[in-house]
N, C-alpha and C. Protein backbone atom coordinates (compact mmCIF):
# COMPACT_ATOMS: atom_id res chain seq x y z
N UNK A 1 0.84 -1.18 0.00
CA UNK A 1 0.00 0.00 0.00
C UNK A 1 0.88 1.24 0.00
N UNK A 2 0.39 2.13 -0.93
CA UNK A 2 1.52 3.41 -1.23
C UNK A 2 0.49 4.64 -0.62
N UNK A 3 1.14 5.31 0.67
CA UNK A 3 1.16 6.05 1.52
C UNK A 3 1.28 7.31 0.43
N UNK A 4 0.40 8.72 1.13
CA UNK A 4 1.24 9.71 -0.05
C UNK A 4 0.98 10.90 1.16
N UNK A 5 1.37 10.91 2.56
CA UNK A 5 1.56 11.77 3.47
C UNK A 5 2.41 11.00 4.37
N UNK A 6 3.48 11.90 5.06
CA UNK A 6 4.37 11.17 6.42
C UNK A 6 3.36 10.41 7.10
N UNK A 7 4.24 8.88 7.14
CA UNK A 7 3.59 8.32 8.12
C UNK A 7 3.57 8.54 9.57
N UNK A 8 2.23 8.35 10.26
CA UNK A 8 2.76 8.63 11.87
C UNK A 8 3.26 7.53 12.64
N UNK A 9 3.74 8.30 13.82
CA UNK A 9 4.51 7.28 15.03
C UNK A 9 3.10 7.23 15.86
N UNK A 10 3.69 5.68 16.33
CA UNK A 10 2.74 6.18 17.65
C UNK A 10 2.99 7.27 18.51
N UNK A 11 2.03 7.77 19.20
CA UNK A 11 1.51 8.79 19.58
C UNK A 11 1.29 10.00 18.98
N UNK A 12 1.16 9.80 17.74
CA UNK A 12 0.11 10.72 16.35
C UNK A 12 1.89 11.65 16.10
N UNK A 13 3.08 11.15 16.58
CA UNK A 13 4.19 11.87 16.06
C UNK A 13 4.22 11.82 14.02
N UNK A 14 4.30 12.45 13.83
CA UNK A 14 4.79 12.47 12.39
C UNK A 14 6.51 11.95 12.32
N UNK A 15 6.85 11.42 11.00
CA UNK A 15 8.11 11.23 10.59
C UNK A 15 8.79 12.17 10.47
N UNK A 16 10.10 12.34 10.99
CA UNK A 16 11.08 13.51 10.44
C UNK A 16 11.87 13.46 9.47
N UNK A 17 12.17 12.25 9.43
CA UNK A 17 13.14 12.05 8.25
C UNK A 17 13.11 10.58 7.83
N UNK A 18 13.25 10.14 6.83
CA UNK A 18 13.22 8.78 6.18
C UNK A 18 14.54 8.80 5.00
N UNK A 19 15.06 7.38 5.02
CA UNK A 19 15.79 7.16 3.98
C UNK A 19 15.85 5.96 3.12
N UNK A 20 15.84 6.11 2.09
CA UNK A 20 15.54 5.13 0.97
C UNK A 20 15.85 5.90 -0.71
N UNK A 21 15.13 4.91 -1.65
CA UNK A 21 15.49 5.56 -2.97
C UNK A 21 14.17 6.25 -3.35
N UNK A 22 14.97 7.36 -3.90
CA UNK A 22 13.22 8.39 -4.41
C UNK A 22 12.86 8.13 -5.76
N UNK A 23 11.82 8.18 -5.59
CA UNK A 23 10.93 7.64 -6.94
C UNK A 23 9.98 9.13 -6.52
N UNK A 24 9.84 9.00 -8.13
CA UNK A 24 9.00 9.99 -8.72
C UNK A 24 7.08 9.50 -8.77
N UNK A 25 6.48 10.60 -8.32
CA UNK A 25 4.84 10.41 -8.72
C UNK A 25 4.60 11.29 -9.51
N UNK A 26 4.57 12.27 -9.46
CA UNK A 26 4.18 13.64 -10.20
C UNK A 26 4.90 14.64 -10.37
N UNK A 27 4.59 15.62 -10.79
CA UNK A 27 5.56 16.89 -11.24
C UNK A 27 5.54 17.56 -9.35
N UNK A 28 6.58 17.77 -8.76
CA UNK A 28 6.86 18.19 -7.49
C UNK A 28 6.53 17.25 -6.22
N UNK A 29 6.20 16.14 -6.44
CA UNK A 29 5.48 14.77 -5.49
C UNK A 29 6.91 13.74 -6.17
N UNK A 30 7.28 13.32 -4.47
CA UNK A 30 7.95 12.46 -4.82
C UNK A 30 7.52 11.15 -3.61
N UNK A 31 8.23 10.14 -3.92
CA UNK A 31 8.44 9.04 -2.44
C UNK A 31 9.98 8.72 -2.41
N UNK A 32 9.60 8.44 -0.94
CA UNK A 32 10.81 7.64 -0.53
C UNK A 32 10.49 6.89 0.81
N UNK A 33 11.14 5.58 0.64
CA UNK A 33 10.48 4.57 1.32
C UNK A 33 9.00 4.56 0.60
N UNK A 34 8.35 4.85 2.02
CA UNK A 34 6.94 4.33 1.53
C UNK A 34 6.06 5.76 1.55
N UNK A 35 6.89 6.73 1.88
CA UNK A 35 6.37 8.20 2.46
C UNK A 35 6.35 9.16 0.97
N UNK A 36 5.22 9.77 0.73
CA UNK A 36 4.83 10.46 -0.02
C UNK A 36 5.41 11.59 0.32
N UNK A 37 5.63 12.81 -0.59
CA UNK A 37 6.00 14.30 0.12
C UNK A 37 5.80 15.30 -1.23
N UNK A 38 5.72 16.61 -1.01
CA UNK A 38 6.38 17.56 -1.97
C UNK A 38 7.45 18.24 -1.82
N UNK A 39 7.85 18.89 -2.73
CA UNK A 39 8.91 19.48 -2.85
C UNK A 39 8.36 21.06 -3.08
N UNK A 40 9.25 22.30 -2.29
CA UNK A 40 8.81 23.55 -1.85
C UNK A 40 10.07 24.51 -2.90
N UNK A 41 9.59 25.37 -3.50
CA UNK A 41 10.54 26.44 -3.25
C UNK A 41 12.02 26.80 -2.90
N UNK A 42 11.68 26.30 -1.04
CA UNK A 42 12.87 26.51 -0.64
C UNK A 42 13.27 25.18 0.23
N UNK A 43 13.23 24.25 -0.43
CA UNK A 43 13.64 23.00 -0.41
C UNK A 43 15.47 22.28 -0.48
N UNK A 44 15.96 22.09 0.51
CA UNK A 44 17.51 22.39 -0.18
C UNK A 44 17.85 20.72 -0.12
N UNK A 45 18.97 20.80 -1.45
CA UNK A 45 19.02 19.31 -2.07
C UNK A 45 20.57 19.72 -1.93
N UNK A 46 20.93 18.42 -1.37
CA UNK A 46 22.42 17.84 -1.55
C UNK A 46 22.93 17.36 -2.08
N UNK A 47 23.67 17.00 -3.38
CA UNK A 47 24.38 15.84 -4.07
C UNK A 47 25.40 15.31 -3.64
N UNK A 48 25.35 13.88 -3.83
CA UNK A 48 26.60 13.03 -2.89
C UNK A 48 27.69 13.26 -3.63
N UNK A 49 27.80 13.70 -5.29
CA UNK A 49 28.39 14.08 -6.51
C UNK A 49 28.30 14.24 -7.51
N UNK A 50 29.20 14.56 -8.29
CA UNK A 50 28.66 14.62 -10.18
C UNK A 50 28.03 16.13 -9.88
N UNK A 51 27.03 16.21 -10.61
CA UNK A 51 26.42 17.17 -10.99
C UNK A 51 24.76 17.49 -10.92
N UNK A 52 24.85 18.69 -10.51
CA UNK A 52 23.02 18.85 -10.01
C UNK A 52 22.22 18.45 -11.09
N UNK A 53 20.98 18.66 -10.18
CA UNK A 53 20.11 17.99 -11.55
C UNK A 53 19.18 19.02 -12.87
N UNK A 54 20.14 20.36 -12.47
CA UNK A 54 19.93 21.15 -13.29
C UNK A 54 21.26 21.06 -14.40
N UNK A 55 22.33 20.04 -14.15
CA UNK A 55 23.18 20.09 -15.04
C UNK A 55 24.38 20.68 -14.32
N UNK A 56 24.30 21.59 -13.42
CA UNK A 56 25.58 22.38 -13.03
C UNK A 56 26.02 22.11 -11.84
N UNK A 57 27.34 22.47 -11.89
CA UNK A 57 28.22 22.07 -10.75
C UNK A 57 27.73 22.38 -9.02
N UNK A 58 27.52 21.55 -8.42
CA UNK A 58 26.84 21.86 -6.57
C UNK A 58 28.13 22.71 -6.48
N UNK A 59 27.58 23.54 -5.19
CA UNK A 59 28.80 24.45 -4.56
C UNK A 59 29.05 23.51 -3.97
N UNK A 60 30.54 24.18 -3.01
CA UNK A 60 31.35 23.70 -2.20
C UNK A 60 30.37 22.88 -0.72
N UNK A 61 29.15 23.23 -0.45
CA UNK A 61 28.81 22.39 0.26
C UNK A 61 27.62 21.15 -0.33
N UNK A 62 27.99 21.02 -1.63
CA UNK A 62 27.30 20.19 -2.84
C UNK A 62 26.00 20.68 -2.43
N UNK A 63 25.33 21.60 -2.56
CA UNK A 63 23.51 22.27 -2.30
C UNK A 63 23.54 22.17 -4.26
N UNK A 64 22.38 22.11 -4.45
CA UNK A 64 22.08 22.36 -5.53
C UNK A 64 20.57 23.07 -5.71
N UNK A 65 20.43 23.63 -6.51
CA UNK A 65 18.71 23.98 -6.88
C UNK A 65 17.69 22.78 -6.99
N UNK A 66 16.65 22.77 -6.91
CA UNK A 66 15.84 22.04 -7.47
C UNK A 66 15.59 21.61 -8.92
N UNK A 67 15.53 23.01 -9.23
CA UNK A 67 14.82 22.66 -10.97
C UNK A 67 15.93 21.66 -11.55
N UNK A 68 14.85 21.06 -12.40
CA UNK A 68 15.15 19.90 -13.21
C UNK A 68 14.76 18.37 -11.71
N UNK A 69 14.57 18.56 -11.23
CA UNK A 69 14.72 17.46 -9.79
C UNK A 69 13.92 16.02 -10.55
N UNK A 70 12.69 16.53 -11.06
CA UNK A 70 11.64 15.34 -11.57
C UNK A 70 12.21 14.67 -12.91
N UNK A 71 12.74 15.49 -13.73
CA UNK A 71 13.74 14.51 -14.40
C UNK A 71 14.93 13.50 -14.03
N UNK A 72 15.74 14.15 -12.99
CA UNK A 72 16.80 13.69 -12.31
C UNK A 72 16.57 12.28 -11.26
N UNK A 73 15.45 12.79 -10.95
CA UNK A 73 14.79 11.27 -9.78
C UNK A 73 14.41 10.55 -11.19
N UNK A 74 14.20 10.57 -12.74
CA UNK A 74 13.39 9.31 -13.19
C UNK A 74 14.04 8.93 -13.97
N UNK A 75 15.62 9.59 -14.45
CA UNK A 75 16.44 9.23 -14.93
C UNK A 75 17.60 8.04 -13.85
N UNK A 76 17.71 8.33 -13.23
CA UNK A 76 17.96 7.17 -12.73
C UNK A 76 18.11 6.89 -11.14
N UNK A 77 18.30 5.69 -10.44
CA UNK A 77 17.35 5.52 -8.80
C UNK A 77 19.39 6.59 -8.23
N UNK A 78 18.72 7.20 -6.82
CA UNK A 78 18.58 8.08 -6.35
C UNK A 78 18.42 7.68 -5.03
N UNK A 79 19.67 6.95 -3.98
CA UNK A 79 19.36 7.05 -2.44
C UNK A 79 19.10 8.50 -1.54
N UNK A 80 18.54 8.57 -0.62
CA UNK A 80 18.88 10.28 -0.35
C UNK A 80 18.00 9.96 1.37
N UNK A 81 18.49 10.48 2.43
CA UNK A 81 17.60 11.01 3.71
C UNK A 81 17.24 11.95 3.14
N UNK A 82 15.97 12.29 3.34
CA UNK A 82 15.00 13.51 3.51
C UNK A 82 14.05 13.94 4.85
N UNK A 83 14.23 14.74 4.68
CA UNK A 83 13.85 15.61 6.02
C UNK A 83 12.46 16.16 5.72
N UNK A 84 11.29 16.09 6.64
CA UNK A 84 10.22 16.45 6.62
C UNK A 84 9.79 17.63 7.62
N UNK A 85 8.69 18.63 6.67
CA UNK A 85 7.91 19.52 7.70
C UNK A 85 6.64 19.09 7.32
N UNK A 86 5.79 18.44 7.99
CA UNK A 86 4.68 18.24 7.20
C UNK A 86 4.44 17.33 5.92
N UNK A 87 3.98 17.71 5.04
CA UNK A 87 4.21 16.98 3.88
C UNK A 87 4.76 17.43 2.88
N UNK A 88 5.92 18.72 3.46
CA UNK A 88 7.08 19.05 2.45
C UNK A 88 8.27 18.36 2.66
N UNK A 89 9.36 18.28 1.88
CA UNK A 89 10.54 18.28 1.97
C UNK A 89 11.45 19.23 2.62
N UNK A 90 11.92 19.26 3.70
CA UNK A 90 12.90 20.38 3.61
C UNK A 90 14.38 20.26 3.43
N UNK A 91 14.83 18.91 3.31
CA UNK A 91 15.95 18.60 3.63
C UNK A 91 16.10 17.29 2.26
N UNK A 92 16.35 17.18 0.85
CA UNK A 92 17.19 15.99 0.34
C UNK A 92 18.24 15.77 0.51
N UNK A 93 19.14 15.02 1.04
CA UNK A 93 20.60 14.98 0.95
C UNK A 93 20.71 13.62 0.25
N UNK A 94 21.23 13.36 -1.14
CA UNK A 94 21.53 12.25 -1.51
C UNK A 94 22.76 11.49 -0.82
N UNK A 95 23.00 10.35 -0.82
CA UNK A 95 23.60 9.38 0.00
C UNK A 95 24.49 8.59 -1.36
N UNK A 96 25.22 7.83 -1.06
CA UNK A 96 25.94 6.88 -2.04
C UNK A 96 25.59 5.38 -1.85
């Protein structure tokens, strides 16, 4: 069964963070694990390396932009912790 909001803990806690490979649902909706989420604005993404998924080089603390993200998750799988507020993203950091 595919979840498409943080799952809760017991005692109605929400998830903070989950890690697994992100798969794509929709244009700004992604999963990982089994946890549904969107992606915001000001959403900050990490690359473990290579190159963002806008094509260009991460700064020195590998952050990258978003845009291009929904191509980049379906081009190919993608480990990453992500960090939750709700049912945004605030935190991708890809993993190796």
């Amino acid at each position: 069964m595919v979840r498409h909001t943080p799952l809760a803990q017991p005692g109605g806690q929400q998830v903070k963070s989950k890690w697994g490979t992100l798969r794509y649902l929709a244009p700004g909706k992604f999963l990982v694990g089994n946890i549904g989420f969107f992606v915001a604005n000001d959403t900050v993404l990490q690359v473990a390396g290579g190159t963002c998924p806008d094509g260009s080089t991460p700064s020195d603390d590998s952050k990258c932009s978003i845009d291009g993200l929904d191509e980049w998750v379906q081009a190919a799988p993608h480990n990453a912790v992500v960090q939750f507020s709700g049912q945004a993203a605030t935190l991708i950091r890809e993993t190796q």
